[in-house]
Protein backbone atom coordinates (compact mmCIF):
# COMPACT_ATOMS: atom_id res chain seq x y z
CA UNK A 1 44.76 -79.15 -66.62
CA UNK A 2 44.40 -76.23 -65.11
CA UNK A 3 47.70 -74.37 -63.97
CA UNK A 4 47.65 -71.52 -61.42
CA UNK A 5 50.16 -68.65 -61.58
CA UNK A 6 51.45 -67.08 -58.34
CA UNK A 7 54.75 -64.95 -57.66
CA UNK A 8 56.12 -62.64 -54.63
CA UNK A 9 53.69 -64.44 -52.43
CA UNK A 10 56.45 -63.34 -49.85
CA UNK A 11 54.70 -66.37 -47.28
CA UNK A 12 57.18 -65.25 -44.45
CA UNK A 13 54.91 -61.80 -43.92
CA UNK A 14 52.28 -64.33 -42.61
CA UNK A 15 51.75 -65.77 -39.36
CA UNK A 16 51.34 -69.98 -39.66
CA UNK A 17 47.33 -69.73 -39.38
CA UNK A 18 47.13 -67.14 -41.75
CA UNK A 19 49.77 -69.36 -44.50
CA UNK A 20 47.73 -71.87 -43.94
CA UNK A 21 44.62 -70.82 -44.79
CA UNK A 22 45.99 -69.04 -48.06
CA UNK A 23 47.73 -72.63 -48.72
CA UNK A 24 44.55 -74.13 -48.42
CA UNK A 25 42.31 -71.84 -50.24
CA UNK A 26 44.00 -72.35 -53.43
CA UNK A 27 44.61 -75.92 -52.97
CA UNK A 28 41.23 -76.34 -54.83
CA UNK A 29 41.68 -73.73 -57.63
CA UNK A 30 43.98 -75.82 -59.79
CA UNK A 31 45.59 -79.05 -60.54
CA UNK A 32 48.96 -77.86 -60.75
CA UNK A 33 51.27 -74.74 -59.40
CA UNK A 34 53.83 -72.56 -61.19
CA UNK A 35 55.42 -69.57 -58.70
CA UNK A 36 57.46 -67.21 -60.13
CA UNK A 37 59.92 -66.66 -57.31
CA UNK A 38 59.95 -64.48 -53.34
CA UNK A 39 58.55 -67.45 -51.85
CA UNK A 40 60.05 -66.75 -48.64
CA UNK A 41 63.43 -65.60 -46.99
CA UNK A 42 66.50 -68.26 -47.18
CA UNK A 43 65.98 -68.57 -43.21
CA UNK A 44 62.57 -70.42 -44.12
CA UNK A 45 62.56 -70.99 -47.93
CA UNK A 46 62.85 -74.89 -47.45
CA UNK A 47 60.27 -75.18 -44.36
CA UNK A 48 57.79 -72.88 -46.71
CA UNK A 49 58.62 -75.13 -49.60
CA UNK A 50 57.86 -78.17 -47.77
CA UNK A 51 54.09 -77.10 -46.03
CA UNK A 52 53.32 -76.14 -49.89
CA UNK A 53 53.97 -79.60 -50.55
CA UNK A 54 52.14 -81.14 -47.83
CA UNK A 55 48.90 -79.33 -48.30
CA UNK A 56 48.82 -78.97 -52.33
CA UNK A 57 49.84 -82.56 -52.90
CA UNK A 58 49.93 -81.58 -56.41
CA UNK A 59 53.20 -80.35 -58.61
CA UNK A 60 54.36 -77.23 -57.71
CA UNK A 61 56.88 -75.38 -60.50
CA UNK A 62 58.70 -72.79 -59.54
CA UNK A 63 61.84 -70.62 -59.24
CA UNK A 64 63.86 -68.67 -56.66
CA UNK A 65 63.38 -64.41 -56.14
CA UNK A 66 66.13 -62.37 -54.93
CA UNK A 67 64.00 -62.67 -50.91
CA UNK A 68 64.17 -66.39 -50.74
CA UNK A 69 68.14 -65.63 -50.71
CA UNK A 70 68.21 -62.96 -48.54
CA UNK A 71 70.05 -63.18 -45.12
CA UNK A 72 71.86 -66.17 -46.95
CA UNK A 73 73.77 -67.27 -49.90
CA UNK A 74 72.68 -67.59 -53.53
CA UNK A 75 75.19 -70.79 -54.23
CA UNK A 76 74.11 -72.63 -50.86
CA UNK A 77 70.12 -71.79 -51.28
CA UNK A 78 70.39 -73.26 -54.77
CA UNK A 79 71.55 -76.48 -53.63
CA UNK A 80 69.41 -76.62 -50.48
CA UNK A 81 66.31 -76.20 -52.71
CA UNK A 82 67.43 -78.65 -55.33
CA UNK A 83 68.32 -81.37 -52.81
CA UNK A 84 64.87 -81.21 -51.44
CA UNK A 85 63.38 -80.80 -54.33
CA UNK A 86 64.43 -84.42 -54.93
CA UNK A 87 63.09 -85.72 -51.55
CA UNK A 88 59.57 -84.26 -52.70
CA UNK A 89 58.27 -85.68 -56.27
CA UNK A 90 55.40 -82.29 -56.53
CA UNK A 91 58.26 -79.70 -56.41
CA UNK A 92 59.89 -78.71 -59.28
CA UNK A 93 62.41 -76.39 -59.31
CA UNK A 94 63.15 -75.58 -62.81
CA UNK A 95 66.32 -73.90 -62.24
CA UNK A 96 67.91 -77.00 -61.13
CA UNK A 97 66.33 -78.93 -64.15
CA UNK A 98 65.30 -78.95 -67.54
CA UNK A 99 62.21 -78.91 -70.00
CA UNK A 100 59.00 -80.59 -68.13
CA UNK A 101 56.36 -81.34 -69.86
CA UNK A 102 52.60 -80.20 -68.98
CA UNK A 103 50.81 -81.72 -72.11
CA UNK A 104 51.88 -83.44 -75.18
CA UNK A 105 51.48 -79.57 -76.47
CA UNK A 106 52.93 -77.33 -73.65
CA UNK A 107 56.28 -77.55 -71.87
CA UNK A 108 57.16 -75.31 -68.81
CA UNK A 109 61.25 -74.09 -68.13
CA UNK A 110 62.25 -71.47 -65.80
CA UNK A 111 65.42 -70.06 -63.82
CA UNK A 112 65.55 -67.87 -60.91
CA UNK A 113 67.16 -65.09 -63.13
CA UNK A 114 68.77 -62.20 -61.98
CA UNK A 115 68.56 -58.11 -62.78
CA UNK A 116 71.98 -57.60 -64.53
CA UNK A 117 72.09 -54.23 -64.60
CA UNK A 118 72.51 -53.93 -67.96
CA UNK A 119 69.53 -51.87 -68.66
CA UNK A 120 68.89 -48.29 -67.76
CA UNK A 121 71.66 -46.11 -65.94
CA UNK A 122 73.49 -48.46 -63.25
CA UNK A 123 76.49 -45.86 -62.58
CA UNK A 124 73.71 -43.23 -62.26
CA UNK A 125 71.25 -44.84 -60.23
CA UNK A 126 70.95 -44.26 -56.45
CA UNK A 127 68.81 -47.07 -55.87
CA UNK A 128 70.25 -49.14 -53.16
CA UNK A 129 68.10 -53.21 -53.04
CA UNK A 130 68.73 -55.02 -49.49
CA UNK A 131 69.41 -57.32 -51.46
CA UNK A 132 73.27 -55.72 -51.56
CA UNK A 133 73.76 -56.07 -47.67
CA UNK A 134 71.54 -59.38 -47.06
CA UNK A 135 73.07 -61.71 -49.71
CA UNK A 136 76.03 -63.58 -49.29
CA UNK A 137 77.31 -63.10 -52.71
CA UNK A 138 76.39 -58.96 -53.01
CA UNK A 139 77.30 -57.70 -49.52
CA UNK A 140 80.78 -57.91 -49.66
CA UNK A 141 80.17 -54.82 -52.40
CA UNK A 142 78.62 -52.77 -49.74
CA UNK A 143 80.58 -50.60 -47.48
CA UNK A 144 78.74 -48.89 -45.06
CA UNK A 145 77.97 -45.70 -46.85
CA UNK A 146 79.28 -46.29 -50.48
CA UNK A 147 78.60 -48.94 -53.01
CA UNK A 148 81.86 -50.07 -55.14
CA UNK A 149 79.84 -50.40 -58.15
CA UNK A 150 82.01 -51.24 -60.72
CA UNK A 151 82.25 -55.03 -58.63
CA UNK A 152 78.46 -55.11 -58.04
CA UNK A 153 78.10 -54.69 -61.94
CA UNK A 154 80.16 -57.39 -62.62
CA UNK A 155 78.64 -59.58 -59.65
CA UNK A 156 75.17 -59.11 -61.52
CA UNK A 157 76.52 -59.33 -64.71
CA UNK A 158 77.63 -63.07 -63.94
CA UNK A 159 74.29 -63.47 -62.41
CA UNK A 160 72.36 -62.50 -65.70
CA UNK A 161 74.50 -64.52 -67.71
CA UNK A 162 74.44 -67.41 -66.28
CA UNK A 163 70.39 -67.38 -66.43
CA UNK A 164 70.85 -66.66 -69.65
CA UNK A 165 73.04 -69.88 -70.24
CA UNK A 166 70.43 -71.90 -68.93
CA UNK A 167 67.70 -70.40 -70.88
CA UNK A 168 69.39 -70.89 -74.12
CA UNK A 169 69.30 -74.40 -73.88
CA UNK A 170 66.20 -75.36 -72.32
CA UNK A 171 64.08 -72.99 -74.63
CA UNK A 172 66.32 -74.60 -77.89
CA UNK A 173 65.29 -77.93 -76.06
CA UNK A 174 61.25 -77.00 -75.88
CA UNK A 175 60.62 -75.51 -79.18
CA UNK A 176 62.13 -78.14 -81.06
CA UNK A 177 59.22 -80.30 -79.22
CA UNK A 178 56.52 -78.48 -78.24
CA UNK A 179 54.05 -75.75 -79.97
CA UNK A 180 54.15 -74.04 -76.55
CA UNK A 181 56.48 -72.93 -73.56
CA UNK A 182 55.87 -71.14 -70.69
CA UNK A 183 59.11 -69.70 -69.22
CA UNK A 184 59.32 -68.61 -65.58
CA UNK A 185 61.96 -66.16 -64.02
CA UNK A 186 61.70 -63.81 -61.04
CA UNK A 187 62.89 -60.71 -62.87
CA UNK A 188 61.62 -59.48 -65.89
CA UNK A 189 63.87 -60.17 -68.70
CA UNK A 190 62.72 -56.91 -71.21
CA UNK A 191 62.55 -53.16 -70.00
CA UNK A 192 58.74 -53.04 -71.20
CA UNK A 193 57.96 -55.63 -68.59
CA UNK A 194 59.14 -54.40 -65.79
CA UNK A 195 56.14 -52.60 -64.52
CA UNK A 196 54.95 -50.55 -61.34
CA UNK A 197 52.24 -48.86 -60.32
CA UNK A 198 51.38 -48.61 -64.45
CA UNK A 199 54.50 -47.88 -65.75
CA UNK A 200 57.56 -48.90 -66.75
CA UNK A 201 60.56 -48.52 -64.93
CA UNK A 202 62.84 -45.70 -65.35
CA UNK A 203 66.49 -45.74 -65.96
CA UNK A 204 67.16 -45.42 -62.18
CA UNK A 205 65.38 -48.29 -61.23
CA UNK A 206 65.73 -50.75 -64.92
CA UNK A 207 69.05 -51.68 -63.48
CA UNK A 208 67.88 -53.45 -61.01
CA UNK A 209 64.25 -54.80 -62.07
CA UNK A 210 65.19 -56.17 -65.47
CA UNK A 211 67.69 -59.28 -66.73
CA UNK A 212 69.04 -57.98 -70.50
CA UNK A 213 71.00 -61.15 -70.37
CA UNK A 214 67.74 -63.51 -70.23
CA UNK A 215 65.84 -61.18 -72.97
CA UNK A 216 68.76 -61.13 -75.40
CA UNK A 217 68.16 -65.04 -75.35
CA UNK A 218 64.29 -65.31 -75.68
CA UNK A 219 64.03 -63.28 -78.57
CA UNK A 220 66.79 -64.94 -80.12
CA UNK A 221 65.03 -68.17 -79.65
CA UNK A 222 61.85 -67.37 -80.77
CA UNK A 223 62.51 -65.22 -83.80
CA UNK A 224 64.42 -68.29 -84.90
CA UNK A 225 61.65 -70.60 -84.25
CA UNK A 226 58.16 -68.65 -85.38
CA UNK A 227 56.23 -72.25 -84.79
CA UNK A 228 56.56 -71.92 -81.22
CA UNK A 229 54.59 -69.52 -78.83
CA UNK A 230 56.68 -68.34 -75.58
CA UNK A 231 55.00 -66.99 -72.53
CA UNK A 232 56.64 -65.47 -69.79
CA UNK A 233 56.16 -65.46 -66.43
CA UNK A 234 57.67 -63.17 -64.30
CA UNK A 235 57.29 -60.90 -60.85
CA UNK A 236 59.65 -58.92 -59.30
CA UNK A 237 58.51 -55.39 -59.54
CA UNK A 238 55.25 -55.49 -57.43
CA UNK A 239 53.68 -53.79 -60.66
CA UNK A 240 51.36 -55.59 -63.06
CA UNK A 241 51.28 -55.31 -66.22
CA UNK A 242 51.74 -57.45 -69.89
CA UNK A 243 53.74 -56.97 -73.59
CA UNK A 244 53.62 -58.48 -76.65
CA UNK A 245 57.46 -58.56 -77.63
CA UNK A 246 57.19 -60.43 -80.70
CA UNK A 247 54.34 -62.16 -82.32
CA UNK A 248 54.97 -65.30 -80.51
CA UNK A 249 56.44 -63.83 -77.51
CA UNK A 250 54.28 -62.72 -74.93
CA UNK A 251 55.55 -61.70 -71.26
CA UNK A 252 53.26 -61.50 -67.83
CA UNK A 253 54.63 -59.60 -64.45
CA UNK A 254 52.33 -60.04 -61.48
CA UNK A 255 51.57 -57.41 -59.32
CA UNK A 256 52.52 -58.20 -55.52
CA UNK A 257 51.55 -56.51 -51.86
CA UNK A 258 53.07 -57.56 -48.77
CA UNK A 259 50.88 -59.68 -46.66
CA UNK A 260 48.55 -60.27 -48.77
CA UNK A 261 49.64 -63.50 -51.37
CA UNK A 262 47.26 -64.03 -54.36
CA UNK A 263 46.98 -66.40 -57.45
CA UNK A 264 47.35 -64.04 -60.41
CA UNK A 265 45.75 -66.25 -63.00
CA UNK A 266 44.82 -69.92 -63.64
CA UNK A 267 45.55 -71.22 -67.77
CA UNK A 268 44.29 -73.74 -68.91
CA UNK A 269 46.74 -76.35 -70.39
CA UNK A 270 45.33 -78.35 -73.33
């Protein structure tokens, strides 16, 4: 089977015609889908979701970036996605879900995931996301020229955590069963994966391009379980770039450009 990787495809920046065609070019590159989150914006996440569904015909796995909840609520976007997700048999929305199964020797699992700002220097960092004023569940922490930080830390921390949670059991769950796992979040869960333009993030920006929470968990998992291979899928940054963190823990962050959506690799599942 062969499985094609896409994340911050961000299909809002395109007019109809123009999603369409993209939709439709890589229809025919792969049997299956796996998106690593920024589909859309929550005013269109579940339209998007649905024309993906329509034209691929074919199972789509994904999660949820920080954009598809922007100019709406974390809690409520969550729900929409997993209610439709059970109209429509090809999407998969592995935050709502458990351990699916690609072949009797791969399983994929996946959460939206969160930056928890538990990495790098969050009291010293000036770096202000949208996501802080377009979110439901952040803006309240914004005033119009100050952040109350100490709130917003503990907003993100809950975020992190509970991504974690989830993680925990459904990687337990797929390497007591399967020789391999790919596991698919929006934001990188180590500091060596979040990437841009070639580098890694600094301390001013870690805090809010990398989950702690989530990485804390997959190394636990797979130092305890050296039979199993984890990769990771993730996005976030707009910077590309890959790191082995253990021997059997590998981690992949797709590069992203507005406007311009791309598959970022196609595996082949045995």
């Amino acid at each position: 089977m062969k499985l094609a990787w896409m994340t911050d495809i961000h299909l809002n920046f395109l007019e109809p015609a123009d999603r369409r065609r993209f939709l439709q070019t890589a229809r025919d590159q792969a049997d299956a889908f796996v998106i690593s989150g920024d589909i859309a914006e929550n005013p269109s996440i579940t339209g998007v979701l649905t024309e993906m569904a329509d034209v691929w015909q074919k199972p789509i796995h994904f999660v949820l970036g920080n954009h598809d909840f922007y100019r709406g609520s974390i809690g409520k976007t969550r729900v929409e996605v997993a209610e439709l997700a059970e109209e429509l048999e090809s999407l998969k929305y592995l935050t709502a879900i458990g351990v699916v199964g690609l072949s009797p020797q791969t399983a994929i699992v996946g959460h939206d995931g969160w930056a928890d700002a538990r990495l790098g220097d969050f009291e010293g960092s000036d770096v202000i996301l949208n996501d802080y004023g377009l979110i439901e569940e952040l803006h309240k922490w914004k005033g119009s020229l100050y952040l109350d930080k100490p709130a917003l830390r503990d907003a993100l921390n809950v975020l992190g955590d509970e991504a974690a949670r989830h993680f925990e059991v459904v990687l337990q769950e797929a390497v007591a069963q399967y020789a391999a796992v790919i596991a698919v979040t929006h934001v990188p869960p180590f500091k060596e994966a979040a990437w841009y333009n070639g580098r890694h993030s600094d301390d001013n920006y870690l805090p809010h391009f990398a989950c702690k929470a989530v990485g804390d968990v997959m190394r636990k998992v797979m130092e305890a379980n050296p039979q199993s291979r984890l990769l990771v899928l993730c996005g976030h940054t707009h910077g590309s770039g890959e790191v082995q963190i253990l021997e059997n823990l590998q981690v992949l962050t797709g590069g992203a450009e507005y406007g311009n959506p791309v598959v970022q690799r196609i595996f082949d599942i045995g």
